[in-house]
C-alpha atoms as a PDB file:
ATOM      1  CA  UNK A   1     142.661  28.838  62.613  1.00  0.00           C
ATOM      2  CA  UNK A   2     144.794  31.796  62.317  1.00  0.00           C
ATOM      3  CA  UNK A   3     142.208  33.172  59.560  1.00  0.00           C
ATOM      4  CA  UNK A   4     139.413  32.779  61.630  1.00  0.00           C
ATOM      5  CA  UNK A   5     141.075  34.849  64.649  1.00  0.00           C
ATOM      6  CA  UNK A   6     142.516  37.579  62.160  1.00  0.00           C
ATOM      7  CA  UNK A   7     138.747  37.713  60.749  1.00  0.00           C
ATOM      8  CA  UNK A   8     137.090  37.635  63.994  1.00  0.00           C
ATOM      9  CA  UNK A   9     139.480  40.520  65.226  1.00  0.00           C
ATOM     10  CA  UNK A  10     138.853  42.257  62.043  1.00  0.00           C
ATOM     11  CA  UNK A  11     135.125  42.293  62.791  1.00  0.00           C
ATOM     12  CA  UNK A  12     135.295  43.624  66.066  1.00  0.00           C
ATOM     13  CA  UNK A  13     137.900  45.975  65.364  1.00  0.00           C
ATOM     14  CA  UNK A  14     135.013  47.308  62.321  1.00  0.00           C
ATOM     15  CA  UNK A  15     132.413  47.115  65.409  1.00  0.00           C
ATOM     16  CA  UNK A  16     134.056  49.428  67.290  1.00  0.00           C
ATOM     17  CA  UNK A  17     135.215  52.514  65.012  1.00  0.00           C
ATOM     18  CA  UNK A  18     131.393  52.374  63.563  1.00  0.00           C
ATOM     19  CA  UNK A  19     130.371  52.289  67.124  1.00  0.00           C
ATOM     20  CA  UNK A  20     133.347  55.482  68.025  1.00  0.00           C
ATOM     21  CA  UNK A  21     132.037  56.902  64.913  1.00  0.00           C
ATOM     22  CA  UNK A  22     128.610  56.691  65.614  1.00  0.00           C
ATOM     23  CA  UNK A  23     128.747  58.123  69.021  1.00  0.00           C
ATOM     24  CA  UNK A  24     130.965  60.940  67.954  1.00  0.00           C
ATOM     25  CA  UNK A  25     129.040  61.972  64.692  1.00  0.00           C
ATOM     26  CA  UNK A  26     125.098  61.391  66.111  1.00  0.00           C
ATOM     27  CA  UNK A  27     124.867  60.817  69.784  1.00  0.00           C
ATOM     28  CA  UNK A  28     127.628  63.033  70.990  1.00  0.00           C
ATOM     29  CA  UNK A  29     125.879  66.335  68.430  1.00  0.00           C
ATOM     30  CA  UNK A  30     122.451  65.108  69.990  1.00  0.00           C
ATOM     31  CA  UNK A  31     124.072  65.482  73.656  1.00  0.00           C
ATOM     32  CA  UNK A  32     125.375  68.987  72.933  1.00  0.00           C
ATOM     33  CA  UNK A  33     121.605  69.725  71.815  1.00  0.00           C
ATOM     34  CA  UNK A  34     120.279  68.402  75.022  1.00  0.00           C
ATOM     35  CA  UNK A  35     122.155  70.322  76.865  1.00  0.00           C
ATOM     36  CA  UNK A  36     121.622  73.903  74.880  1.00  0.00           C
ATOM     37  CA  UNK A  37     118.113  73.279  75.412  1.00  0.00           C
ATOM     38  CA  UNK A  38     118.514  72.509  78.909  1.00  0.00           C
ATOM     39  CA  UNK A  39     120.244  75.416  79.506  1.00  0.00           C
ATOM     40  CA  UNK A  40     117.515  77.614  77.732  1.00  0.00           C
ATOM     41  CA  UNK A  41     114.954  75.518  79.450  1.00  0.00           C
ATOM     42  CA  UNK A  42     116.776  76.633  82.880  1.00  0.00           C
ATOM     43  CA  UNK A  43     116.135  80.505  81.155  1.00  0.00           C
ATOM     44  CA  UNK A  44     112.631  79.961  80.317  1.00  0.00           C
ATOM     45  CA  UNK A  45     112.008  79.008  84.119  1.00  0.00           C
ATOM     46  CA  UNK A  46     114.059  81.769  85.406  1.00  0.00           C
ATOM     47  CA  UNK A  47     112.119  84.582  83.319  1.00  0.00           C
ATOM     48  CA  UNK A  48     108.561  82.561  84.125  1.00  0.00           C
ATOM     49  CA  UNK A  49     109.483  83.139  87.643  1.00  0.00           C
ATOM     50  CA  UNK A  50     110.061  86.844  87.010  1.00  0.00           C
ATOM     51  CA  UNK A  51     106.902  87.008  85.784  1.00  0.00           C
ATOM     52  CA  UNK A  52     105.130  85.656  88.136  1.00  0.00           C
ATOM     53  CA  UNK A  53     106.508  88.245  91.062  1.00  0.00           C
ATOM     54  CA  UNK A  54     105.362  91.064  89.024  1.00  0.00           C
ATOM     55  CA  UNK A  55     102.437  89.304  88.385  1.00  0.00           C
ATOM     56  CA  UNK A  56     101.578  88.738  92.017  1.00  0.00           C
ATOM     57  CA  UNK A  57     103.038  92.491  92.732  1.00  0.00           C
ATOM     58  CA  UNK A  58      99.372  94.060  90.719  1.00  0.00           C
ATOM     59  CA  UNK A  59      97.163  93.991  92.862  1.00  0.00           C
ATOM     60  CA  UNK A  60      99.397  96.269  95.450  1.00  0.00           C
ATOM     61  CA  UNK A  61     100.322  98.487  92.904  1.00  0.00           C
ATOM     62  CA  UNK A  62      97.020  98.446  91.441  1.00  0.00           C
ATOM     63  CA  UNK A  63      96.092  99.679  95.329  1.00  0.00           C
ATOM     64  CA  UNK A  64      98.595 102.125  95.224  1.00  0.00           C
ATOM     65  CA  UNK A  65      97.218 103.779  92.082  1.00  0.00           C
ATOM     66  CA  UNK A  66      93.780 103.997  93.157  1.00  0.00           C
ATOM     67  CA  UNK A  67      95.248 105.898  96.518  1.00  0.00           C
ATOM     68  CA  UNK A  68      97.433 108.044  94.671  1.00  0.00           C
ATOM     69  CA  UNK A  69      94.883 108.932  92.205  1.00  0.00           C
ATOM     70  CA  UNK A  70      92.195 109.911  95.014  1.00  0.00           C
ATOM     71  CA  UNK A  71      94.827 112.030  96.732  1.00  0.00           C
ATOM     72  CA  UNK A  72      94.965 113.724  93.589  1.00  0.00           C
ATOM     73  CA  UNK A  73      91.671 114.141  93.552  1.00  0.00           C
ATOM     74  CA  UNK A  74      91.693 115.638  96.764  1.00  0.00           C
ATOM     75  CA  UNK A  75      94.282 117.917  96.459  1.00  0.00           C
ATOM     76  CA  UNK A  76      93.273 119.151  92.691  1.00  0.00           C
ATOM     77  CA  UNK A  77      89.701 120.092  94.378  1.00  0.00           C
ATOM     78  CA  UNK A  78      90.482 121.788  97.059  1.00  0.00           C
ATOM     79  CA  UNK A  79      92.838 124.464  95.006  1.00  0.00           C
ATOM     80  CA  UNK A  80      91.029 127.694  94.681  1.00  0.00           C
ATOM     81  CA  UNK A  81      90.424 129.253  91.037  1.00  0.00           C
ATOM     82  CA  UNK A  82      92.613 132.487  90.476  1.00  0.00           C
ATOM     83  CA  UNK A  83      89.733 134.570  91.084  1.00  0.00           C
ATOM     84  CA  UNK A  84      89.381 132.859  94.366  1.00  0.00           C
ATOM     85  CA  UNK A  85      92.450 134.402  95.514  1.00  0.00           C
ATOM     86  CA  UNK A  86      90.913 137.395  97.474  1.00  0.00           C
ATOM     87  CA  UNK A  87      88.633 134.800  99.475  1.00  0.00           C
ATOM     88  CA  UNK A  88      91.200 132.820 100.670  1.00  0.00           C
ATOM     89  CA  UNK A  89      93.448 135.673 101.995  1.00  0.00           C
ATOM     90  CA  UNK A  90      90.326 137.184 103.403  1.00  0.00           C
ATOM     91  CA  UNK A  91      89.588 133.486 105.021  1.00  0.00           C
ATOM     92  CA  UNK A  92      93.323 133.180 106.001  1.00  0.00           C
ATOM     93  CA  UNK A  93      93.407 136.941 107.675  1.00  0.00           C
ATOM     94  CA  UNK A  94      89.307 135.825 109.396  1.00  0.00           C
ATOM     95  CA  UNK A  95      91.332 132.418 110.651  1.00  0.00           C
ATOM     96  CA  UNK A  96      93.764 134.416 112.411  1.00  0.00           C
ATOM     97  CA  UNK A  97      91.240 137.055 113.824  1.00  0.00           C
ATOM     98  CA  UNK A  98      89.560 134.253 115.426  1.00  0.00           C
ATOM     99  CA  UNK A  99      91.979 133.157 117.356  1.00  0.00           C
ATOM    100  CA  UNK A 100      93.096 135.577 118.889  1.00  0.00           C
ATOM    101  CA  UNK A 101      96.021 136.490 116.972  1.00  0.00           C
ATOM    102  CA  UNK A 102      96.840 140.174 116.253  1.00  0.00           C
ATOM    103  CA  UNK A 103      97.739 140.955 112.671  1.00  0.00           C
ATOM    104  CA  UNK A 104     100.890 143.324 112.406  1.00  0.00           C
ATOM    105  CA  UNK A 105     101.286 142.754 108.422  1.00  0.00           C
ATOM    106  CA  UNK A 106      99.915 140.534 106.292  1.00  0.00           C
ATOM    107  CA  UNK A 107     101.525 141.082 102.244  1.00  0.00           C
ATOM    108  CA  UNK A 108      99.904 138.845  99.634  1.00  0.00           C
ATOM    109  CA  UNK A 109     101.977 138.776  96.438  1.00  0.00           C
ATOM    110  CA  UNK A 110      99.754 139.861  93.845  1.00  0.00           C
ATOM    111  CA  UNK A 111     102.652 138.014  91.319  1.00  0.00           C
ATOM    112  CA  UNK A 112     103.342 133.819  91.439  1.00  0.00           C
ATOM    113  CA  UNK A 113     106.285 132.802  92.912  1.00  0.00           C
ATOM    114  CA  UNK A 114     106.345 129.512  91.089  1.00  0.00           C
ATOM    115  CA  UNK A 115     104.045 127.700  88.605  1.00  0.00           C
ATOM    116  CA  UNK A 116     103.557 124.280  87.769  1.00  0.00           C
ATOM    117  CA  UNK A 117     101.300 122.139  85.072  1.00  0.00           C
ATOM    118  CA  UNK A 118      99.460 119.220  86.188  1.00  0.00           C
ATOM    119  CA  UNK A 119      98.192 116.454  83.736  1.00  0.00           C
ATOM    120  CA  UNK A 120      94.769 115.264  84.158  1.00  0.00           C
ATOM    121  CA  UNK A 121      95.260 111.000  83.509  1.00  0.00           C
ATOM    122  CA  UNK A 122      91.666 110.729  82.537  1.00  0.00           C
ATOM    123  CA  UNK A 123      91.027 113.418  80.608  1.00  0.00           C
ATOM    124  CA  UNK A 124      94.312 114.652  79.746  1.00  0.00           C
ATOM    125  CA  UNK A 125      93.493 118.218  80.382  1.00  0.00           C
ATOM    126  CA  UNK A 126      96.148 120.618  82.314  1.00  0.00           C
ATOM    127  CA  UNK A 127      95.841 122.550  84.925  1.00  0.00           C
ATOM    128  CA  UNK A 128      98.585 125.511  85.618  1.00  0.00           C
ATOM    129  CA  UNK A 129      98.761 126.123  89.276  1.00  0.00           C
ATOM    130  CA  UNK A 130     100.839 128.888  90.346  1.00  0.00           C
ATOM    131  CA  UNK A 131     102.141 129.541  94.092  1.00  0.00           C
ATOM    132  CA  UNK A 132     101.764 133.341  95.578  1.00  0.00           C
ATOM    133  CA  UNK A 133     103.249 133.592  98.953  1.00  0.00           C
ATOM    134  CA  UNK A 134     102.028 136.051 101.764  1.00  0.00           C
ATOM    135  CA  UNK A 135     104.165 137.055 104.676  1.00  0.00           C
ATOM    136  CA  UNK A 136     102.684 137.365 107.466  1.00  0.00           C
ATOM    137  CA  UNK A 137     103.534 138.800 111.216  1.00  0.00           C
ATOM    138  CA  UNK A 138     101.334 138.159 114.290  1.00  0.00           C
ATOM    139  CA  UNK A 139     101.770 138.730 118.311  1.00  0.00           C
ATOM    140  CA  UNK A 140      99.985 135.968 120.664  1.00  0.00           C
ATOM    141  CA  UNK A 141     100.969 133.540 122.451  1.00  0.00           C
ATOM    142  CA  UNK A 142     101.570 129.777 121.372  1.00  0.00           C
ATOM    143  CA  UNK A 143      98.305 128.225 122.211  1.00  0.00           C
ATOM    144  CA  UNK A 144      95.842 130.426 119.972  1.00  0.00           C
ATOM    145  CA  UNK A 145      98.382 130.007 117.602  1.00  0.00           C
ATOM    146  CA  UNK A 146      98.993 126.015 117.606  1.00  0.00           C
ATOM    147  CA  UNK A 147      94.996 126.457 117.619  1.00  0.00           C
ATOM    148  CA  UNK A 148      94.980 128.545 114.163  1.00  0.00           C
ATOM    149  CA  UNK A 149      97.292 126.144 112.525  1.00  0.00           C
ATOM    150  CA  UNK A 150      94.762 122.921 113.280  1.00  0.00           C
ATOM    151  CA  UNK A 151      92.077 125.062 111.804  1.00  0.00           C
ATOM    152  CA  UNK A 152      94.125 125.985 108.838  1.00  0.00           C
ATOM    153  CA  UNK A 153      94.655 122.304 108.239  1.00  0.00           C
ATOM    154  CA  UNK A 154      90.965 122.135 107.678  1.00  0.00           C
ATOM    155  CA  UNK A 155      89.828 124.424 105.589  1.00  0.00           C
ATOM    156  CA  UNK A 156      88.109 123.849 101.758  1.00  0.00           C
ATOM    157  CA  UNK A 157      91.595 125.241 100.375  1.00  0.00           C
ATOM    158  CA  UNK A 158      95.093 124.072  99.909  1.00  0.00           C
ATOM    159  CA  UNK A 159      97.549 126.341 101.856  1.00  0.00           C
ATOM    160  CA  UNK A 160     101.106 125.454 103.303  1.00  0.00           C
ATOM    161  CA  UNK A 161     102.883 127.525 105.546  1.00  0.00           C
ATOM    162  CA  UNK A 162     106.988 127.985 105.998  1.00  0.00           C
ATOM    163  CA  UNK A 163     109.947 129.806 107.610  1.00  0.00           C
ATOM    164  CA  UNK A 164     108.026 130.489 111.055  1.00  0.00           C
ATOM    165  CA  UNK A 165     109.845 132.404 113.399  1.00  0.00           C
ATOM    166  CA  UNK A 166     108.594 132.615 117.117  1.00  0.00           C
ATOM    167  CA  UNK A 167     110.474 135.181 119.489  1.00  0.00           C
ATOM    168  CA  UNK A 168     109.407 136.794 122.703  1.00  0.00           C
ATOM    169  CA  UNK A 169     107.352 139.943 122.517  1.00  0.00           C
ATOM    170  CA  UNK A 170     109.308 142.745 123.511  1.00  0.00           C
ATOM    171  CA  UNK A 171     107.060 144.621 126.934  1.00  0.00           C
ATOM    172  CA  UNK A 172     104.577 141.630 126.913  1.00  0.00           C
ATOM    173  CA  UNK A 173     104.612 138.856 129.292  1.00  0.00           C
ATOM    174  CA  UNK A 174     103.486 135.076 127.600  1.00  0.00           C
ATOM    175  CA  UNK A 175     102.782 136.902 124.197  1.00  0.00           C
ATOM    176  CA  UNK A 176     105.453 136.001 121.180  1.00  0.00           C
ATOM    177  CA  UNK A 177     105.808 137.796 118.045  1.00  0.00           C
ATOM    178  CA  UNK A 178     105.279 134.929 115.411  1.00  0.00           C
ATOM    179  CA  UNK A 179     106.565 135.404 111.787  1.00  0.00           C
ATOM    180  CA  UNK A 180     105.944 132.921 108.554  1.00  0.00           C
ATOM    181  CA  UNK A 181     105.276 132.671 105.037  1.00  0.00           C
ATOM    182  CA  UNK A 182     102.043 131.152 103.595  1.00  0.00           C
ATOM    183  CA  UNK A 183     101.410 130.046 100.375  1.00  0.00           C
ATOM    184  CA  UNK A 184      98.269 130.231  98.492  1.00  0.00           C
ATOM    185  CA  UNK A 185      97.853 128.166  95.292  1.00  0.00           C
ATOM    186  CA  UNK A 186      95.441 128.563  92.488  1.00  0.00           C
ATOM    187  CA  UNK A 187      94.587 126.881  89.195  1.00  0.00           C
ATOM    188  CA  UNK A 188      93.531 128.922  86.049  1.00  0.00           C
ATOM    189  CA  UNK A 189      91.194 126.743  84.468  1.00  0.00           C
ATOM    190  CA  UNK A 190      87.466 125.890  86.006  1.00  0.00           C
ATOM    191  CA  UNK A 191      88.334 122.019  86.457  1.00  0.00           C
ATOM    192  CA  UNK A 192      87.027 119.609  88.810  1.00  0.00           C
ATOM    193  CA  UNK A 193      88.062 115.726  88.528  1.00  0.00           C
ATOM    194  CA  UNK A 194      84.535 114.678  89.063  1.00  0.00           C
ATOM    195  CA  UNK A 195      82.586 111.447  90.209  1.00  0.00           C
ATOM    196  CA  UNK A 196      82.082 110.939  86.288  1.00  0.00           C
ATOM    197  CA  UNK A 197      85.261 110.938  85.744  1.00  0.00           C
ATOM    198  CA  UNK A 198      86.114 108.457  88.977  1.00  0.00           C
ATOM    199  CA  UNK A 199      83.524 106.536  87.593  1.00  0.00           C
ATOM    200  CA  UNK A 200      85.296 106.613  84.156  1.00  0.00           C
ATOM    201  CA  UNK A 201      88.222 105.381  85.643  1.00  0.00           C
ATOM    202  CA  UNK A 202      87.089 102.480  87.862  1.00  0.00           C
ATOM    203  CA  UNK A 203      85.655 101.403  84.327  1.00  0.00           C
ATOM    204  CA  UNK A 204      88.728 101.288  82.765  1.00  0.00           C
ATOM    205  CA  UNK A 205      90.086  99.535  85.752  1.00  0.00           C
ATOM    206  CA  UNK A 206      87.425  96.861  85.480  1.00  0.00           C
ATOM    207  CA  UNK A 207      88.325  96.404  81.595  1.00  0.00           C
ATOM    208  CA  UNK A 208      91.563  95.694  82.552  1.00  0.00           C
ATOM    209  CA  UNK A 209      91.135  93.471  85.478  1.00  0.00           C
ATOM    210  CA  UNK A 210      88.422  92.089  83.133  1.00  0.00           C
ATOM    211  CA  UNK A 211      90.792  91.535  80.385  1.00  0.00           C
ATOM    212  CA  UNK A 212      93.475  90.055  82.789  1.00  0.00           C
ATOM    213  CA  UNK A 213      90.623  87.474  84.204  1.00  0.00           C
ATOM    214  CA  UNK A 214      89.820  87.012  80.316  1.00  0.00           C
ATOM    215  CA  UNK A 215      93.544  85.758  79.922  1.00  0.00           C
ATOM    216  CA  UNK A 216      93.627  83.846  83.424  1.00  0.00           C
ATOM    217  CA  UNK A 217      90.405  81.725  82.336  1.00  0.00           C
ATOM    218  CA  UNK A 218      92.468  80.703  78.869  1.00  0.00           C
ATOM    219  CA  UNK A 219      95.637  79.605  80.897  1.00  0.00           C
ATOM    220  CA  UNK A 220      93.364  78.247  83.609  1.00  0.00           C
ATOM    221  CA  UNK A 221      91.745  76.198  80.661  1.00  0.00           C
ATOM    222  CA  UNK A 222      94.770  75.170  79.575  1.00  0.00           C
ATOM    223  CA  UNK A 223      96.066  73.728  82.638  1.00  0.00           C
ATOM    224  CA  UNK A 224      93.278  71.587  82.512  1.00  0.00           C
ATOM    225  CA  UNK A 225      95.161  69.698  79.568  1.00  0.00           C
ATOM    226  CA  UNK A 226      97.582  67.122  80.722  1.00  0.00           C
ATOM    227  CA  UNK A 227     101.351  66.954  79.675  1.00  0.00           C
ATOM    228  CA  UNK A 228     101.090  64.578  77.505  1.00  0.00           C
ATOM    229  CA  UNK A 229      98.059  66.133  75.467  1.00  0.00           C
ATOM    230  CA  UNK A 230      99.904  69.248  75.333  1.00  0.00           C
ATOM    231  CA  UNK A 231     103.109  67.743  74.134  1.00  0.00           C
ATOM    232  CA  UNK A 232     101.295  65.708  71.056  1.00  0.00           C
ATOM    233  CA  UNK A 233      99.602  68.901  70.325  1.00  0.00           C
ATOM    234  CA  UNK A 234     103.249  70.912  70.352  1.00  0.00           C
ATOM    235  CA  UNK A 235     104.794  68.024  67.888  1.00  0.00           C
ATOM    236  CA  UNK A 236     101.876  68.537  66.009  1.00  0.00           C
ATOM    237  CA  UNK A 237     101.346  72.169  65.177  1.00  0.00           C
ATOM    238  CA  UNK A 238     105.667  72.085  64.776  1.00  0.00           C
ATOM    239  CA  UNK A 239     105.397  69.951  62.597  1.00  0.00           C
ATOM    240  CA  UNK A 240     108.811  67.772  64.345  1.00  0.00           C
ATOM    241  CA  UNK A 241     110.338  65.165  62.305  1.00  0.00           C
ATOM    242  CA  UNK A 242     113.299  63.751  64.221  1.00  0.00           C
ATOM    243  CA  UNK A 243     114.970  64.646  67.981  1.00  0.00           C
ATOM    244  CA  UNK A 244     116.579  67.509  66.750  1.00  0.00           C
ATOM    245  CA  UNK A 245     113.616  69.688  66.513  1.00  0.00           C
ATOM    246  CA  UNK A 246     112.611  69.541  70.333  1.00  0.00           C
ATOM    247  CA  UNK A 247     113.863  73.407  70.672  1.00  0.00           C
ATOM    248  CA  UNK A 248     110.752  74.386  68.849  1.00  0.00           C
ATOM    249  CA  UNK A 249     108.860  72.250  70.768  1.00  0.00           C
ATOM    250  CA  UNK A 250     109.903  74.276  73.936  1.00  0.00           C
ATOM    251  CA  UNK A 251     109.561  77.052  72.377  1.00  0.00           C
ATOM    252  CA  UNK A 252     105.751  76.373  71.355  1.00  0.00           C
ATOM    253  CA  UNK A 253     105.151  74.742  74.836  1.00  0.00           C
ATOM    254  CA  UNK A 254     106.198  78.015  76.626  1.00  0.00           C
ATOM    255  CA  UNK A 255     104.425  80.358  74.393  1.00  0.00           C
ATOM    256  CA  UNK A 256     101.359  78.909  73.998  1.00  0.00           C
ATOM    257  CA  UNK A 257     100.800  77.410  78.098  1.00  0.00           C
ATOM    258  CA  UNK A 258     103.877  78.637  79.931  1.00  0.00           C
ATOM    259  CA  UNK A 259     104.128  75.381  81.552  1.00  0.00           C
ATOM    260  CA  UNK A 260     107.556  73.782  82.602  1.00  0.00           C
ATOM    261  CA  UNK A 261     107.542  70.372  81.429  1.00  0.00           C
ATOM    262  CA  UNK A 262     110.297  67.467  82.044  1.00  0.00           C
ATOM    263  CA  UNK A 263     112.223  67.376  79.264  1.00  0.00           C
ATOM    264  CA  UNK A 264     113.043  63.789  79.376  1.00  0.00           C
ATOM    265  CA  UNK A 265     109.075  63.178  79.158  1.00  0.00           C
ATOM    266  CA  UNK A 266     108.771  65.286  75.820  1.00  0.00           C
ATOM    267  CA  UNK A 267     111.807  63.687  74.342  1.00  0.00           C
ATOM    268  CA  UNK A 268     110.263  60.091  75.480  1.00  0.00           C
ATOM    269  CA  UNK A 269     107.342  60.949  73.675  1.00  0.00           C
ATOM    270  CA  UNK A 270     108.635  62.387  70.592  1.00  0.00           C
ATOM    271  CA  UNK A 271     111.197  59.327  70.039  1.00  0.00           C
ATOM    272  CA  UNK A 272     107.390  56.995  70.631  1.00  0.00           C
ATOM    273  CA  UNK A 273     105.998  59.690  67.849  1.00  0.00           C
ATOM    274  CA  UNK A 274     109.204  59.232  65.600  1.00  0.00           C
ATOM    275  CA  UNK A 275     108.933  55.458  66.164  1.00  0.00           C
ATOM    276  CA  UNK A 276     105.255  55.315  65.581  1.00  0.00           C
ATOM    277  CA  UNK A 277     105.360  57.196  62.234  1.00  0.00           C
ATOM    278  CA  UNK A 278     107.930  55.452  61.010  1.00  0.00           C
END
């Protein structure tokens, strides 16, 4: 009787350190796995998420190009050649004749105070534009003034105007003696961003958005798949021959779909895989 109990004891004793042994060896590695994976799963997501703000950010910024690009445009074409500069001080002194506004000097710079190169995107061509500033002084009062400056705003050329002074005119009721700078800026090459080359640029816009519609049709078409198809095509092209190799089958899952798939469904399915090919 005693035998039997020391045997029986024996055996269970033998049950359990195989079973300690087991769990510490196989299931215990596999849990440390799980969890690494779940913890780069919990990565994937986060950087799929970061994606998709910047993805949803394009088409603003893709706005915000176009409008930079036109006031570009706008500004580029309405800067005088450099031999254009007499016009535009003889425009600038007519402005001021017509309203009013008595001239008591007006000294263009005949040399640039500044200079600056602008890049064409399209057609990568530069354009120096240099900055010659005039000072001017005027008497009259602060209507046909305020009047010259709306004008000014309109004209076919880029001017800006700083330091203005305003002061009473000394023996002259309601007129003021006005004082400023203006600056007239010219380009040295004969360029013009033309419609051509707006045209040439919405087409490379639409090769771009066509290219990005291109890619949104394949992951569209891919969504179409179901979980399950796309998980026996990931075990598949990996090639996965036990539980261990379920990182790769993330891996291929995100790469190839960018899905997010339940982890406990692909390892569910790839121990029925294991357990069907064995």
């Amino acid at each position: 009787m005693d035998k039997q109990r020391n045997l029986f004891i024996g055996i269970v004793l033998l049950v359990a350190v195989s079973f300690s042994v087991w769990y510490f060896i196989y299931f215990n590695g596999l849990k440390n796995s799980l969890d690494n994976m779940s913890s780069k799963y919990d990565q994937l997501k986060n950087e799929k998420s970061k994606y998709t703000q910047i993805k949803n950010k394009f088409p603003s910024i893709e706005k915000e190009w176009k409008e930079l690009k036109n006031e570009l445009t706008t500004l580029v074409n309405k800067i005088p050649r450099d031999n254009q500069f007499d016009n535009v001080t003889k425009m600038l002194f007519s402005l001021m004749e017509q309203n009013k506004l008595a001239v008591d000097n007006f000294n263009p710079s005949l040399a640039p105070l500044d200079e600056k190169q602008i890049i064409i995107p399209e057609t990568q061509e530069t354009i120096l534009v240099e900055k010659y500033p005039i000072d001017v002084e005027l008497r009259g009062n602060f209507i046909d003034f305020g009047n010259f400056l709306d004008q000014l705003a309109f004209t076919n050329y880029y001017l800006t105007i700083s330091n203005i002074q305003i002061s009473q005119s000394p023996g002259t009721e309601g007129e003021q003696k006005i004082s400023f700078i203006s600056y007239i800026y010219t380009k040295n090459q004969d360029i013009q961003i033309s419609s051509n080359q707006s045209n040439q640029s919405n087409q490379s816009f639409a090769s771009f958005t066509d290219k990005n519609n291109n890619e949104k049709k394949q992951i569209d078409k891919d969504n179409t798949k179901t979980d399950e198809d796309i998980i026996a095509e990931a075990i598949q092209n990996t090639g996965a021959s036990s539980i261990l190799d379920i990182e790769q089958i993330f891996k291929y899952i995100k790469e190839n779909t960018g899905k997010d798939i339940d982890p406990n469904f692909v390892i569910s399915l790839l121990k029925e895989r294991l357990k069907t090919d064995s």
